[in-house]
Protein backbone atom coordinates (compact mmCIF):
# COMPACT_ATOMS: atom_id res chain seq x y z
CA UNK A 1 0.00 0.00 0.00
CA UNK A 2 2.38 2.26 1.04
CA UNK A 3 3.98 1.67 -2.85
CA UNK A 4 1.09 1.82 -5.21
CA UNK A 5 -0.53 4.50 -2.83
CA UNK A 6 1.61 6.25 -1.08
CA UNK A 7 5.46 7.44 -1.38
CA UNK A 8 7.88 4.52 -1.27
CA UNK A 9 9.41 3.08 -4.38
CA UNK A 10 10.92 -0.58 -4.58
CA UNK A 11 13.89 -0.26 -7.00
CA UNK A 12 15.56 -3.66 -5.60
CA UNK A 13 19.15 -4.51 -5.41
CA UNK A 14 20.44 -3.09 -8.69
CA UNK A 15 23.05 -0.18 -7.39
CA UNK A 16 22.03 1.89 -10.31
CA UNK A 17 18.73 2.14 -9.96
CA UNK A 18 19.74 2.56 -6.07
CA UNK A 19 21.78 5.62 -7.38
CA UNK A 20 19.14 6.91 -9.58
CA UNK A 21 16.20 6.98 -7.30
CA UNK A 22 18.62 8.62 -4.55
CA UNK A 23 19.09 11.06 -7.24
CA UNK A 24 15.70 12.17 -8.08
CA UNK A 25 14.85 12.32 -4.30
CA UNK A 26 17.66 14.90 -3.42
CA UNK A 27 16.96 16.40 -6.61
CA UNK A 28 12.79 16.44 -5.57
CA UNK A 29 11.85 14.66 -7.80
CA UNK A 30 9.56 12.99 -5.06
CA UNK A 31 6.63 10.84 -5.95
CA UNK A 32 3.56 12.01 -5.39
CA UNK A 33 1.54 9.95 -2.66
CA UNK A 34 -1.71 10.20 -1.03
CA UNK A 35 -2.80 9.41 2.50
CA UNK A 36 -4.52 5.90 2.54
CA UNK A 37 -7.24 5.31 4.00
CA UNK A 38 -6.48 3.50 7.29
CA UNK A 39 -3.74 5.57 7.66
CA UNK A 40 -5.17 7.34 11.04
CA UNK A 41 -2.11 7.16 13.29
CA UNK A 42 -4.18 4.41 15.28
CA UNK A 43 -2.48 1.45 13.94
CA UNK A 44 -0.58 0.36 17.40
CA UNK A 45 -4.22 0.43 19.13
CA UNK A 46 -5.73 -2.05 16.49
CA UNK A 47 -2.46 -4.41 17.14
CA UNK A 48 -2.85 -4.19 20.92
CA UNK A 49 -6.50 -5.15 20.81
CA UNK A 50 -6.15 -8.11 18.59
CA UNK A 51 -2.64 -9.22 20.37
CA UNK A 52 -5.07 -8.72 24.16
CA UNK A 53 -7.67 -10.98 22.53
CA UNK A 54 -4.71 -13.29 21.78
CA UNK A 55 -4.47 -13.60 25.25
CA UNK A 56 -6.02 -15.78 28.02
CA UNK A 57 -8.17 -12.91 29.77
CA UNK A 58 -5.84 -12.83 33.06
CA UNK A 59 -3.11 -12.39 30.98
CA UNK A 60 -4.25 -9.64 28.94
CA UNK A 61 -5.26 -8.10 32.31
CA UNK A 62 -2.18 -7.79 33.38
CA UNK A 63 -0.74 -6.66 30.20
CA UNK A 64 -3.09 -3.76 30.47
CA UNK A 65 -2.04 -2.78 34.35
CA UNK A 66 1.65 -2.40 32.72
């Protein structure tokens, strides 16, 4: 997602296209991106509840009291 949406480019192990892409980012030649849709900064939340569900509940308990 954060390829075919937002910034990031794969250009792999080839040093020149390494070298190139470096290039066109100094030179701002940045892609342009959007903000995806789950993108709301409340990723870390989502993985806490669904790790505490993991969890046999006295265990998750005391997770949360941590």
């Amino acid at each position: 997602m954060t390829v075919s949406e937002g910034t990031k480019v794969l250009v792999g192990t080839d040093p020149e296209k390494i070298f190139r892409a470096t290039a066109d980012v100094l030179a701002g030649k940045n892609k342009a991106g959007c903000l995806p849709r789950p993108w709301d900064g409340k990723a870390a939340e989502r993985v806490l509840v669904i790790l505490l569900k993991s969890l046999p509940e006295e265990e998750a308990a005391l997770a949360i009291s941590q």
